[in-house]
N, C-alpha and C. Protein backbone atom coordinates (compact mmCIF):
# COMPACT_ATOMS: atom_id res chain seq x y z
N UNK A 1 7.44 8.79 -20.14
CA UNK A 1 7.68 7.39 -20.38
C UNK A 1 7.92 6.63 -19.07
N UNK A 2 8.59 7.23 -18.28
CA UNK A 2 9.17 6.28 -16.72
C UNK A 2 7.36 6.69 -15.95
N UNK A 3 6.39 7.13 -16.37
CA UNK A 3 5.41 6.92 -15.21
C UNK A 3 4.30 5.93 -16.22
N UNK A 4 4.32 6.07 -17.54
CA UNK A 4 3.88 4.95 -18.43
C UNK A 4 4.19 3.26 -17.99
N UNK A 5 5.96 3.40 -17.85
CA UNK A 5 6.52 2.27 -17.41
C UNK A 5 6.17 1.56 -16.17
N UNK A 6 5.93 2.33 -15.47
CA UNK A 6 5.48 2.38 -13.52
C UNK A 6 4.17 1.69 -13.41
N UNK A 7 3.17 2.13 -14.33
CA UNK A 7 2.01 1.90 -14.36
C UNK A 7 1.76 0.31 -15.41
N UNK A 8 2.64 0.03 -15.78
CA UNK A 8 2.49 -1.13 -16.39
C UNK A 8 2.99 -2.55 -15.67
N UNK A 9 3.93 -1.81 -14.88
CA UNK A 9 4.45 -2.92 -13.80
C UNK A 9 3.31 -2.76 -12.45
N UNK A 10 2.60 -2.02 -12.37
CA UNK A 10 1.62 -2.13 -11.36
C UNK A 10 0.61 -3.11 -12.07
N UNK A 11 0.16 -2.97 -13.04
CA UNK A 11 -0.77 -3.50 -13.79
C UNK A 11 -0.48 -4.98 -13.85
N UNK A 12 0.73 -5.66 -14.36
CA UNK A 12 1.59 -6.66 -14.40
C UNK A 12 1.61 -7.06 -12.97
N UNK A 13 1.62 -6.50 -11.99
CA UNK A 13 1.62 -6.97 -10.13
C UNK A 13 0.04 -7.55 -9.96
N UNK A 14 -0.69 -6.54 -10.64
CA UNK A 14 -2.01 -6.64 -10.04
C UNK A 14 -2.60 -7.79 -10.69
N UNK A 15 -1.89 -8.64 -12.05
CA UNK A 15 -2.20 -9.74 -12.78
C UNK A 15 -2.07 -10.98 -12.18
N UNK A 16 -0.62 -10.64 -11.41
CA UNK A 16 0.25 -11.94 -10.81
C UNK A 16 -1.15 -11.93 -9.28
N UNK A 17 -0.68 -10.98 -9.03
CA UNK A 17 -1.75 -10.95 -7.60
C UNK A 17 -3.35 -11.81 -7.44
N UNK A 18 -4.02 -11.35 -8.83
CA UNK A 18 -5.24 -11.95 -9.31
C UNK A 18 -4.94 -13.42 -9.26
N UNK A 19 -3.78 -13.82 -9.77
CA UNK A 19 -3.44 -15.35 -10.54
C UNK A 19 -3.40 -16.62 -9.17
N UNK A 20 -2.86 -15.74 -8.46
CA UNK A 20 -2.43 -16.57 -7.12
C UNK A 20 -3.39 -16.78 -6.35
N UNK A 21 -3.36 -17.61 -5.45
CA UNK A 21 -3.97 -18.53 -4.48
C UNK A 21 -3.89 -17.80 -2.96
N UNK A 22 -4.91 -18.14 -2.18
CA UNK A 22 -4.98 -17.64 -0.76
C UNK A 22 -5.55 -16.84 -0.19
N UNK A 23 -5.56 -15.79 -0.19
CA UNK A 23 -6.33 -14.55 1.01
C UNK A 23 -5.52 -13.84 0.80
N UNK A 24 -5.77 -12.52 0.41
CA UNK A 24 -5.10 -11.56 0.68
C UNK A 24 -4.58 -10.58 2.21
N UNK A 25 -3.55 -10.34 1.52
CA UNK A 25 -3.23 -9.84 3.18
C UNK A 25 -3.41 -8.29 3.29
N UNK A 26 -2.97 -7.84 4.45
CA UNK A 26 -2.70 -6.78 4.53
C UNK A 26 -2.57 -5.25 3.68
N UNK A 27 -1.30 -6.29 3.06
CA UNK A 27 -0.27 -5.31 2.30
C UNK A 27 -1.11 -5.01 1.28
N UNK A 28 -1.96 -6.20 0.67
CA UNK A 28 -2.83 -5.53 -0.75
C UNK A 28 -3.95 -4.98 -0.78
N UNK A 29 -4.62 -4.91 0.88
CA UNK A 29 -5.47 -3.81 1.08
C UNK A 29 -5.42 -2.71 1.17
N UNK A 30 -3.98 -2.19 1.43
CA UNK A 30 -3.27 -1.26 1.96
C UNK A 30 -2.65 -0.23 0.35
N UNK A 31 -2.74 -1.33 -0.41
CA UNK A 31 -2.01 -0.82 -1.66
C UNK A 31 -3.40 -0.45 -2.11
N UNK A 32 -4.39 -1.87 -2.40
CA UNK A 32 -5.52 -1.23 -3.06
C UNK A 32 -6.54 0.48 -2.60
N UNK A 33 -6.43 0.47 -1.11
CA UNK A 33 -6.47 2.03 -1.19
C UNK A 33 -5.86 3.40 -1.38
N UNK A 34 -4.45 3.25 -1.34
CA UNK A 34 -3.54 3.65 -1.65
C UNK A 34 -4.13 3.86 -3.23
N UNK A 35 -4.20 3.03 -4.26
CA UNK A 35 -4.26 3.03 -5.41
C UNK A 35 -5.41 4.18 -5.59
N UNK A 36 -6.83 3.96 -5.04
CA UNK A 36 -7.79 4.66 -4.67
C UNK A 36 -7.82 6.14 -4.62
N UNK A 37 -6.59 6.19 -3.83
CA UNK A 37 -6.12 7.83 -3.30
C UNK A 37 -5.39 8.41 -4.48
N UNK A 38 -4.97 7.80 -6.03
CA UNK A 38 -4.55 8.64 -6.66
C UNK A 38 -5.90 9.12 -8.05
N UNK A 39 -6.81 8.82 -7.57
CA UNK A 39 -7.82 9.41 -8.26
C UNK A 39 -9.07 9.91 -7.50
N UNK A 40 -8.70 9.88 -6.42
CA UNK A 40 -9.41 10.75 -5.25
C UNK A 40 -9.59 11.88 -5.66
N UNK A 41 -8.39 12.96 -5.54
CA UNK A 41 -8.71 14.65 -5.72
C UNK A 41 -7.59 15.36 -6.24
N UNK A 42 -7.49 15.90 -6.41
CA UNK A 42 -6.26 16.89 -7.40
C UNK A 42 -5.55 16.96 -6.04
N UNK A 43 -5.57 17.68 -5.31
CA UNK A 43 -4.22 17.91 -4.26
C UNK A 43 -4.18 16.82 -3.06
N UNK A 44 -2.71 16.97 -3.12
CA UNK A 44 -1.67 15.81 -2.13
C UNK A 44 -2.19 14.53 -2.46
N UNK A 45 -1.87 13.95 -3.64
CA UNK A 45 -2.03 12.50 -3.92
C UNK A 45 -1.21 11.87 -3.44
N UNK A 46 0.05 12.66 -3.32
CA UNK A 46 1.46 11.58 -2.61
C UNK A 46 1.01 11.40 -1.08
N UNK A 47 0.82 12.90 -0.57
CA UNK A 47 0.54 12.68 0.85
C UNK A 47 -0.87 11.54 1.49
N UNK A 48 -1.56 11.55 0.80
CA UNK A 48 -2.56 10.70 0.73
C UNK A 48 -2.09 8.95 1.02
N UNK A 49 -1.82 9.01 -0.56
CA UNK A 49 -1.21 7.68 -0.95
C UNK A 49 -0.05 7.03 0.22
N UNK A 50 0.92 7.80 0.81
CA UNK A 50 1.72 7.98 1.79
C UNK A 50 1.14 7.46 2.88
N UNK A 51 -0.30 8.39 3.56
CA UNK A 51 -0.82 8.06 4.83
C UNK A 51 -2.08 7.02 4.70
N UNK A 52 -2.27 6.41 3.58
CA UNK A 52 -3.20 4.99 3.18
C UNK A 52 -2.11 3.59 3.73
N UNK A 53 -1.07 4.05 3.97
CA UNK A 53 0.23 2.68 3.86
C UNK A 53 0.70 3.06 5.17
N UNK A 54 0.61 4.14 5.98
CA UNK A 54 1.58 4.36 7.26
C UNK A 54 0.24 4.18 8.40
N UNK A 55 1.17 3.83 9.40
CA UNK A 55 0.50 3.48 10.87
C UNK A 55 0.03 4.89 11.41
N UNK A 56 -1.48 4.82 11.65
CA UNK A 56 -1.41 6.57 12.38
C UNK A 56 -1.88 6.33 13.49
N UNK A 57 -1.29 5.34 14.31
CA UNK A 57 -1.32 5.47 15.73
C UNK A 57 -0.19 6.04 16.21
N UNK A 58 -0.36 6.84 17.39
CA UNK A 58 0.80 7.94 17.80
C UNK A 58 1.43 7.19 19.12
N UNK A 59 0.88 6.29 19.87
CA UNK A 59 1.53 5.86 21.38
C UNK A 59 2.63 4.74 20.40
N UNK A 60 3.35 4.76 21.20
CA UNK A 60 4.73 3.34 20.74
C UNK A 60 3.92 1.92 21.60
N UNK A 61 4.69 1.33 20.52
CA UNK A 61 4.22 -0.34 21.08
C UNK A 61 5.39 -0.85 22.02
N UNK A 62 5.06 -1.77 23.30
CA UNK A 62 6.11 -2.12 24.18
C UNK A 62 7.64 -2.64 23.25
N UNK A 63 7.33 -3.62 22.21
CA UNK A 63 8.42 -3.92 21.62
C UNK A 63 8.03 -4.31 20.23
N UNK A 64 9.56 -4.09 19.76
CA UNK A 64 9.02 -4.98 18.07
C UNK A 64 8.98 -5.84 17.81
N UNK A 65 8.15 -5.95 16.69
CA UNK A 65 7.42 -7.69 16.61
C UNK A 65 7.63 -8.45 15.59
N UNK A 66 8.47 -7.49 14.24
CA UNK A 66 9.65 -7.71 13.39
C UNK A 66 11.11 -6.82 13.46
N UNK A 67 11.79 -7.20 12.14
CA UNK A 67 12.89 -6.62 12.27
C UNK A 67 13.00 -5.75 10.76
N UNK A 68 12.21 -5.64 10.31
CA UNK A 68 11.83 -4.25 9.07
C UNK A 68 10.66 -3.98 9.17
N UNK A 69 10.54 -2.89 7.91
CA UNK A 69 9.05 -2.69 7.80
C UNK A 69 8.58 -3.65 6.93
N UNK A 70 7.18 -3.48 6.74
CA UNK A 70 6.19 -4.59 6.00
C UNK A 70 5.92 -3.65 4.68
N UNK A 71 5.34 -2.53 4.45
CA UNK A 71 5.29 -1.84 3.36
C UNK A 71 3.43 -1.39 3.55
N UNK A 72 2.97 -1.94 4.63
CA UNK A 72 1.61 -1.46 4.94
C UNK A 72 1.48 -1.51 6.21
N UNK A 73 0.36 -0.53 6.92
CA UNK A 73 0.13 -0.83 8.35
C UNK A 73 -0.88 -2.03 8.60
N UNK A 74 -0.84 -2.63 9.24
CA UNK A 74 -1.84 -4.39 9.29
C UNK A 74 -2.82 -3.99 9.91
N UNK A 75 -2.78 -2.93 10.80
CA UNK A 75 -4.49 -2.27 11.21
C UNK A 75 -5.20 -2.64 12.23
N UNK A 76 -3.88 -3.56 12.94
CA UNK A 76 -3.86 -4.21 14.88
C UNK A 76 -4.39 -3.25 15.48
């Protein structure tokens, strides 16, 4: 029931998301492959889904350019 529930509030996001105005950013490209990666392949859907949303550049940046995370990498 709680991954029934999960999936209905994604569904319900992805309505509001449709409804609205603008350009999408980042974050919902980042989700929409993410989303992608859980019907990809039977093994490591988390790990997948995980590294669709994280930065896989390995050098550090001189400084930060916010003060949290965003919830996707923007792909600078």
């Amino acid at each position: 029931m709680e991954a029934r529930a999960k999936l209905i509030d994604i569904a319900a996001f992805l309505d509001r998301v449709e409804r609205s105005e603008g350009d999408p950013d980042f974050r919902l490209t980042g989700f929409n492959e993410a989303l992608k990666q859980l019907g990809a392949s039977k093994a490591q859907r988390a790990k997948k889904v995980l590294l669709s949303l994280s930065d896989p550049t390995t050098e550090p940046i001189p400084a930060a350019t916010t003060k949290a995370a965003c919830g996707a990498w923007p792909g600078n």
